[in-house]
Protein backbone atom coordinates (compact mmCIF):
# COMPACT_ATOMS: atom_id res chain seq x y z
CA UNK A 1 -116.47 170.71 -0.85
CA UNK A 2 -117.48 170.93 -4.45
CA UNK A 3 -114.48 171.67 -7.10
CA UNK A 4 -115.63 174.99 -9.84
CA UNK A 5 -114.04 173.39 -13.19
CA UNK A 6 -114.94 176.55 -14.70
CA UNK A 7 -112.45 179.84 -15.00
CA UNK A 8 -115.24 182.19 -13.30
CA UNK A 9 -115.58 179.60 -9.70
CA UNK A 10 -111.92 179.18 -9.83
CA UNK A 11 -111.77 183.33 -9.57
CA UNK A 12 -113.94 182.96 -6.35
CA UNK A 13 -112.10 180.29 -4.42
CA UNK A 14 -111.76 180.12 -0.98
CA UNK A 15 -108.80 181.12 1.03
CA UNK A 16 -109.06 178.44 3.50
CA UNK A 17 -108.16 174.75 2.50
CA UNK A 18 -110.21 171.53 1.76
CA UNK A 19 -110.96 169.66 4.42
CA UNK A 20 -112.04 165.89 3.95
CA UNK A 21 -113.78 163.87 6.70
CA UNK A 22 -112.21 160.63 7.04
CA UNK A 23 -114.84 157.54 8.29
CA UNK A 24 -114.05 155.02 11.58
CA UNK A 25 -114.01 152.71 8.07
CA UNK A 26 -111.13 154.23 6.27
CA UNK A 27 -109.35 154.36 9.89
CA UNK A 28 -109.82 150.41 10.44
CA UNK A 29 -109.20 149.48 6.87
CA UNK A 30 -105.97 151.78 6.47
CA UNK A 31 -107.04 153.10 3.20
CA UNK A 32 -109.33 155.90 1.88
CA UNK A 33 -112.40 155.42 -0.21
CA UNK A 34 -112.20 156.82 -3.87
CA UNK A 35 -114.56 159.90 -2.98
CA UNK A 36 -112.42 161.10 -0.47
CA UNK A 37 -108.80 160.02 -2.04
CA UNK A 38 -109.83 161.80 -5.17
CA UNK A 39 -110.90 165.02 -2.83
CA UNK A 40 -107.48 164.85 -1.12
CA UNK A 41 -105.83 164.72 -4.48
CA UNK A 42 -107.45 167.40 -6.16
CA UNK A 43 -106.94 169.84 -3.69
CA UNK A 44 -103.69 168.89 -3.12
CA UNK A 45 -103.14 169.66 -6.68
CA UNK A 46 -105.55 172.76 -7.56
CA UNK A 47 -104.45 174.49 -3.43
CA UNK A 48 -101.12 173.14 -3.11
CA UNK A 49 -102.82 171.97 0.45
CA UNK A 50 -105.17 169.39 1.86
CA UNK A 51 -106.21 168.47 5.67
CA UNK A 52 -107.34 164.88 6.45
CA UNK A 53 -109.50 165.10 9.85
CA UNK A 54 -109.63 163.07 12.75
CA UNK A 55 -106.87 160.60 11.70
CA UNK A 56 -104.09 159.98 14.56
CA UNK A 57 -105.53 158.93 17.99
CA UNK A 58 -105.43 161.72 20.30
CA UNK A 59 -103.13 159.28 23.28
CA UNK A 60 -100.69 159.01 20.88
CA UNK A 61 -100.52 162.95 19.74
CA UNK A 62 -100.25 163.47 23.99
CA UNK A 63 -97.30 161.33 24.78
CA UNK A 64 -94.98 162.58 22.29
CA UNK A 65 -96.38 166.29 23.10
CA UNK A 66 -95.17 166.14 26.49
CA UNK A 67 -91.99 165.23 25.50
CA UNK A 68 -91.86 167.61 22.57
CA UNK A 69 -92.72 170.57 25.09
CA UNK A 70 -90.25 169.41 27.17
CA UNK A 71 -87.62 169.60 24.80
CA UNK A 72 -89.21 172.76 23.57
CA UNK A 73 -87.91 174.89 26.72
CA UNK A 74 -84.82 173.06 26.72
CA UNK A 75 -83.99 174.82 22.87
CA UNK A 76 -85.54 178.06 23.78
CA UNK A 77 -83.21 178.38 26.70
CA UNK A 78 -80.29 178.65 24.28
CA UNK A 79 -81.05 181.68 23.47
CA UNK A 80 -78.95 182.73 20.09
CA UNK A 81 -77.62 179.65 19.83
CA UNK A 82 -81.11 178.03 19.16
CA UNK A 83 -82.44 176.27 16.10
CA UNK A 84 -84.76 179.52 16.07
CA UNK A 85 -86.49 179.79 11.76
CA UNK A 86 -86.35 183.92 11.41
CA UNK A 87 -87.08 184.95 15.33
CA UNK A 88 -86.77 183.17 18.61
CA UNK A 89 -90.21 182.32 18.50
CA UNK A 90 -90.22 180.05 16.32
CA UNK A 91 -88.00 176.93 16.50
CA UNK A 92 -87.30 174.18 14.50
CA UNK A 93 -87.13 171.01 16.23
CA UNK A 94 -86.74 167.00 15.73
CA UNK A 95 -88.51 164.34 17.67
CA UNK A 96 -86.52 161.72 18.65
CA UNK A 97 -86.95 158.62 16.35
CA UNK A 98 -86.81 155.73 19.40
CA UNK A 99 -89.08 153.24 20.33
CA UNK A 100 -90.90 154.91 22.91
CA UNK A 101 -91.69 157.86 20.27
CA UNK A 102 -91.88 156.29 16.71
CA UNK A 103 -95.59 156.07 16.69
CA UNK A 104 -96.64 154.82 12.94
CA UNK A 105 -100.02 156.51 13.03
CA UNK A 106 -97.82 159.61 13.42
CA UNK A 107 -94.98 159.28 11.18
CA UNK A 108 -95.75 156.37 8.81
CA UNK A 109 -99.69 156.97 8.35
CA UNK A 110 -100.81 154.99 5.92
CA UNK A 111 -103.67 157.50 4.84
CA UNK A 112 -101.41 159.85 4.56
CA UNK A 113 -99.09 158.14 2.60
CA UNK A 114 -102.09 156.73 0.16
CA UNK A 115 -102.50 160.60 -0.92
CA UNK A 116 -98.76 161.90 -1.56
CA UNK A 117 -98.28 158.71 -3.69
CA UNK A 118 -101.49 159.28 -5.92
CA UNK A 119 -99.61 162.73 -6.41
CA UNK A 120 -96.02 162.02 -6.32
CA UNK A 121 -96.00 158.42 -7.44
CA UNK A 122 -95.28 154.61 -5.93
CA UNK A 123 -93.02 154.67 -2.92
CA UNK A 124 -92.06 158.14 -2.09
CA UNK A 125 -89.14 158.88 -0.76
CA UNK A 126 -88.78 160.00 3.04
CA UNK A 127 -86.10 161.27 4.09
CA UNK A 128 -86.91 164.15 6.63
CA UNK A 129 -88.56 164.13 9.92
CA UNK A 130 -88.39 167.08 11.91
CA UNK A 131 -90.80 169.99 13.71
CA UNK A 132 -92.08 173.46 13.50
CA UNK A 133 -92.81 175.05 17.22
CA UNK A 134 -94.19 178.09 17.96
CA UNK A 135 -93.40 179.38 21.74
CA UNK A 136 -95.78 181.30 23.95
CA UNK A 137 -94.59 184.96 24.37
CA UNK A 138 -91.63 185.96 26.40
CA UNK A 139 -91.58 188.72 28.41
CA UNK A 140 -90.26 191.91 26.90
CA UNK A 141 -89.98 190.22 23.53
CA UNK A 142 -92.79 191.30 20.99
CA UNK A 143 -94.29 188.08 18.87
CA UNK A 144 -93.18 188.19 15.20
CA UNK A 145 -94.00 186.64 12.14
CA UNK A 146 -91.37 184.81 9.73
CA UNK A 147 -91.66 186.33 6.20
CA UNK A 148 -93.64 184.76 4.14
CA UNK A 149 -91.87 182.15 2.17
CA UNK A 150 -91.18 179.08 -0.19
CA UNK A 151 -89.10 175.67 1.50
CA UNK A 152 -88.05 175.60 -2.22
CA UNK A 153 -85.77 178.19 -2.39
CA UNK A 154 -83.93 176.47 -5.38
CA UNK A 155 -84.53 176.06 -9.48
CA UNK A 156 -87.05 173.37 -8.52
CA UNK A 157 -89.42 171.41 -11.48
CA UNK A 158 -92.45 173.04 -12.13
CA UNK A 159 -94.33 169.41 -11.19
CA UNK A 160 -95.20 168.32 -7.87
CA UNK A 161 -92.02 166.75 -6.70
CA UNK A 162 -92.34 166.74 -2.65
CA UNK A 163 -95.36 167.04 -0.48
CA UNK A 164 -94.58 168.13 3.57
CA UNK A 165 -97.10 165.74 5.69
CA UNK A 166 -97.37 168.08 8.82
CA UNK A 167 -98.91 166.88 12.23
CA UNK A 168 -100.20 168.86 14.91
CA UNK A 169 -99.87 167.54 18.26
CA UNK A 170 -102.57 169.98 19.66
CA UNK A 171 -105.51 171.99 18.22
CA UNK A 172 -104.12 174.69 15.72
CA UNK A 173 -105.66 178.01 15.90
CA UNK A 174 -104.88 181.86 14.73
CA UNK A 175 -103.82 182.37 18.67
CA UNK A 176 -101.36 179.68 18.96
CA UNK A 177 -99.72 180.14 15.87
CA UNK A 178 -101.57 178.32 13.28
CA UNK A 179 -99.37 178.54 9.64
CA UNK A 180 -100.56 180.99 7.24
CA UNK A 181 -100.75 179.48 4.41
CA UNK A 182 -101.23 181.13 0.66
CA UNK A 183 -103.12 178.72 -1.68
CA UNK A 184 -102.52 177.87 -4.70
CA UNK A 185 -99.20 179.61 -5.18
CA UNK A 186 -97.71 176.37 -5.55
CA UNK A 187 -99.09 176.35 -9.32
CA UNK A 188 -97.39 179.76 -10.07
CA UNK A 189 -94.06 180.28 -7.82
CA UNK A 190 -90.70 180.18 -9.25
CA UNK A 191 -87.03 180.97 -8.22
CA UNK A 192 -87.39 184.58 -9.54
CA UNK A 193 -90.26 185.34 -6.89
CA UNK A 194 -87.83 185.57 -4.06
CA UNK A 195 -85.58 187.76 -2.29
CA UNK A 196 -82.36 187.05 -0.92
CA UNK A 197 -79.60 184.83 -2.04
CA UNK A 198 -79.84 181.21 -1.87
CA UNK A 199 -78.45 179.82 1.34
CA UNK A 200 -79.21 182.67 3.38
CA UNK A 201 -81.20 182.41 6.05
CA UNK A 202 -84.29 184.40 4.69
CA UNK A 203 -83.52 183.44 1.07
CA UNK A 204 -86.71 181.40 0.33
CA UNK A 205 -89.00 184.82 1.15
CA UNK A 206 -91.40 186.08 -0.75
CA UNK A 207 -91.02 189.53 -2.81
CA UNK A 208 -93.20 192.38 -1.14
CA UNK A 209 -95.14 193.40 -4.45
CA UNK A 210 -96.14 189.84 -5.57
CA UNK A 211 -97.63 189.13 -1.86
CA UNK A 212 -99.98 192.13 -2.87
CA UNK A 213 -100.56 191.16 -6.33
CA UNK A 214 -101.60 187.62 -5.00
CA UNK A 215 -103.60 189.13 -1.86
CA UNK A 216 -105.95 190.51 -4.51
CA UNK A 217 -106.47 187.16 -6.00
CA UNK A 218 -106.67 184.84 -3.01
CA UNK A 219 -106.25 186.36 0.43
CA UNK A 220 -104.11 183.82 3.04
CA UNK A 221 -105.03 182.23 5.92
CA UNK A 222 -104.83 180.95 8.91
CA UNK A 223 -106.79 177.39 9.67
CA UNK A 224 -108.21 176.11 12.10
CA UNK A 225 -106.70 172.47 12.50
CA UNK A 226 -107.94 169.83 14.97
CA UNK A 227 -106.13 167.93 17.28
CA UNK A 228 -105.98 164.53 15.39
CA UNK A 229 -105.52 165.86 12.09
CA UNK A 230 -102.80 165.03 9.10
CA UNK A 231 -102.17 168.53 6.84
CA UNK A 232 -100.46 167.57 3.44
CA UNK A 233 -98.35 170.80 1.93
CA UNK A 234 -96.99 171.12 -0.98
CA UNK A 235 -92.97 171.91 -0.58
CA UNK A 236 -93.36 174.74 -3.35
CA UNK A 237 -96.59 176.81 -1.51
CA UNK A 238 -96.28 180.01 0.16
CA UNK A 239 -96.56 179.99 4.38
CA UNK A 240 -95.16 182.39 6.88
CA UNK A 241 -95.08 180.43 10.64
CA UNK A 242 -97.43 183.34 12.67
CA UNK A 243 -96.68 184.10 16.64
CA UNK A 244 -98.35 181.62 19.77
CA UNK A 245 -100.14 184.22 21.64
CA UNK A 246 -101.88 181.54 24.07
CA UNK A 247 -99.63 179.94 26.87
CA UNK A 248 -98.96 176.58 25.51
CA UNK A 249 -95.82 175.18 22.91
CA UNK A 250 -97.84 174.72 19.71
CA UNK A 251 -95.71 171.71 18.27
CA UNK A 252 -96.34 170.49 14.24
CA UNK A 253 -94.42 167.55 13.38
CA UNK A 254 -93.37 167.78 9.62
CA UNK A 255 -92.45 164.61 7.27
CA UNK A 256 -90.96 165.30 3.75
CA UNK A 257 -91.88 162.88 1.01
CA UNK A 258 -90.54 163.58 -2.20
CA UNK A 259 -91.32 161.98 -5.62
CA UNK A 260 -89.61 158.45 -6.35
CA UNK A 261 -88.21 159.77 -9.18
CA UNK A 262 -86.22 162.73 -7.28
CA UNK A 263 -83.12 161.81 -6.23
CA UNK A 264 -83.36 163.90 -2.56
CA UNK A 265 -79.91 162.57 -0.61
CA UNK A 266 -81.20 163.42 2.94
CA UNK A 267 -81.30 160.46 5.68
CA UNK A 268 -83.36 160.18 8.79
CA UNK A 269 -81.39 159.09 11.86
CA UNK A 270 -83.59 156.10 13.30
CA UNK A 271 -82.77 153.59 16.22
CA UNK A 272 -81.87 150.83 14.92
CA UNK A 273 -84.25 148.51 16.47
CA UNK A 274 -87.02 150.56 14.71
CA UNK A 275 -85.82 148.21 11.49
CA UNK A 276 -89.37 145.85 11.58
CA UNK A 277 -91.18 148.83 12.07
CA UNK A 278 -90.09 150.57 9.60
CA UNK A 279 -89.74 148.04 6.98
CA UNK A 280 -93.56 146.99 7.67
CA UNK A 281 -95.47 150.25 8.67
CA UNK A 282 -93.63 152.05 5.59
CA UNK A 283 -93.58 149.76 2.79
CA UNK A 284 -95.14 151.95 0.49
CA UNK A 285 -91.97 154.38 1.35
CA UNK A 286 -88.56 154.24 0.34
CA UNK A 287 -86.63 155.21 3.95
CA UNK A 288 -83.86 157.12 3.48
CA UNK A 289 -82.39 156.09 7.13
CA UNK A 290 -79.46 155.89 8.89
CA UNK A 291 -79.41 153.69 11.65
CA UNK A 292 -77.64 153.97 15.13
CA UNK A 293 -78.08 152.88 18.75
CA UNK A 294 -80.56 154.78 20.73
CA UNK A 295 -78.62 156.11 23.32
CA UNK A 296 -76.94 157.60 20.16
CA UNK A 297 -80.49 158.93 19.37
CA UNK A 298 -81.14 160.61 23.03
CA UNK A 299 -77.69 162.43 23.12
CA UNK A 300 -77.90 164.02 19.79
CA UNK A 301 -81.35 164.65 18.22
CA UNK A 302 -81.59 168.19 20.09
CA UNK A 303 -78.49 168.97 18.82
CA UNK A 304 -79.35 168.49 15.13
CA UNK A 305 -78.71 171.33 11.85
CA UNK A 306 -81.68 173.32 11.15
CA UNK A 307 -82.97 175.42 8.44
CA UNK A 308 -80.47 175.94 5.73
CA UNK A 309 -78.70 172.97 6.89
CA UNK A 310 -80.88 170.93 5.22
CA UNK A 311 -80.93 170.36 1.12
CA UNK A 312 -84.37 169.59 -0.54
CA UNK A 313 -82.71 170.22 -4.21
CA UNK A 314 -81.66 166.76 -5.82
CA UNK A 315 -78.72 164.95 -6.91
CA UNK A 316 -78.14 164.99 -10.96
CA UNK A 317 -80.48 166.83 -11.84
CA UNK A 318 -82.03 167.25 -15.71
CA UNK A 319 -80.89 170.46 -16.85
CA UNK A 320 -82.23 172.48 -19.30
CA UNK A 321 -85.40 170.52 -19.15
């Protein structure tokens, strides 16, 4: 894909996202070429999105699936109680951090990680690993769509200052559920766009009469994502988590990584005999972990917070900048 650097292509842009190719090369030598890391960059900056294809092997994406599915039931079946994001469709959900299901091609991709620190800077911080899944219809429940919203639903800088590094275990299509996403409203959002108080549980939406304003400029959509496939997000862009119409638990993995310079407090809750993993595999992160047995793991990672529960917004932060 060719980048307009003039005002009148930038008017005609395309609604869906920028989609580099990666090469068996780049896979063997864990690091992208300049043509395609300055590709990934600039459309992570001008969209607020970028998808790297054919990245994760596919074995890898189906073991943890069949335990994420698993799981998936298990947190549907609770009904009101759930870790449901708007409607009961749509759950949030962590995989468990153990040996058996840390995969670094996964959650530590190197590729990945080569792109959020040309835009964030060296050594990123991570310090959230969780999942988005959208369930196949129930019977006498109608499919819904969340609101279309912002994860930043806080006085946030106007600079890129985290990137989400989403993962879907299966193919991602408009009938099970793919994300719509709204590019380029990273550039433009601020805390004044939305409705609702902070801390609510809908307080990050979008206000009805900008969605139409921005419709007119650049419709959303809904990609097509292929199994194997790495989709960087900017925290700040607008999305809306659409309804699974097919039969099948549509999982997406999502990994925060957010600027060395901003001081996000969040842990991730690892086993603790991930450590050599971890330290080698993520060297070029800073891991925000805390560490405990893995039978600790197993008996609590279903149980987590969800939504709201969790604070993207920094400790001291500049004011009045």
């Amino acid at each position: 894909m060719r980048f307009g650097g003039k005002s009148s292509s930038r008017r005609n842009l395309s609604s869906s996202p920028v989609t580099v190719h990666i090469t068996s090369q780049e896979i063997a030598a864990r690091k992208l070429g300049w043509h395609n890391l300055e590709m990934a960059t600039r459309a992570l900056h001008r969209d607020g999105l970028v998808v790297l294809q054919d990245v994760i092997e596919h074995s890898k994406l189906d073991a943890l699936n069949s335990t994420m599915i698993r799981d998936a039931y298990k947190l549907q079946a609770l009904g009101d109680d759930g870790p449901f994001n708007y409607n009961k469709g749509n759950i949030q959900q962590d995989p468990p951090m153990t040996r058996a299901h840390c995969y670094p091609s996964i959650f530590l991709n190197p590729l990945a990680t080569q792109v959020t620190t040309s835009v964030l800077g060296p050594k990123p911080r991570l310090t959230f690993v969780s999942g988005n899944s959208a369930l196949p219809p129930m019977n006498g429940i109608e499919p819904q769509s969340q609101p279309v919203h912002t994860d930043a639903d806080f006085d946030h800088p106007e600079s890129p200052f985290a990137v989400v590094v989403n993962v879907p275990l299966i193919d991602m299509d408009v009938e099970n559920g793919s994300t719509e996403v709204w590019l380029g409203t990273h550039n433009t959002t601020s805390l004044a766009a939305h409705e609702g108080k902070q801390g609510d549980r809908a307080s990050d939406r979008i206000a009805k009469h900008l969605l139409e304003q921005r419709r007119q400029e650049r419709a959303p959509c809904q990609p097509y994502v292929k199994k194997g496939s790495i989709v960087i997000r900017d925290l700040r862009l607008w999305h809306a988590g659409k309804p699974n119409f097919s039969n099948d638990v549509r999982v997406m993995l999502a990994m925060i990584h957010f600027a060395p310079w901003y001081r996000n407090a969040m842990t991730v809750e690892f086993s603790e005999d991930l450590t050599p993993l971890l330290d080698h595999e993520g060297a070029d992160l800073q891991i925000q972990r805390t560490l405990v047995s893995e039978q600790t793991i197993l008996d609590g990672y279903l149980s987590r917070g969800y939504g709201n529960s969790y604070d993207f917004n920094q400790k001291s932060r500049l004011e009045d900048f």
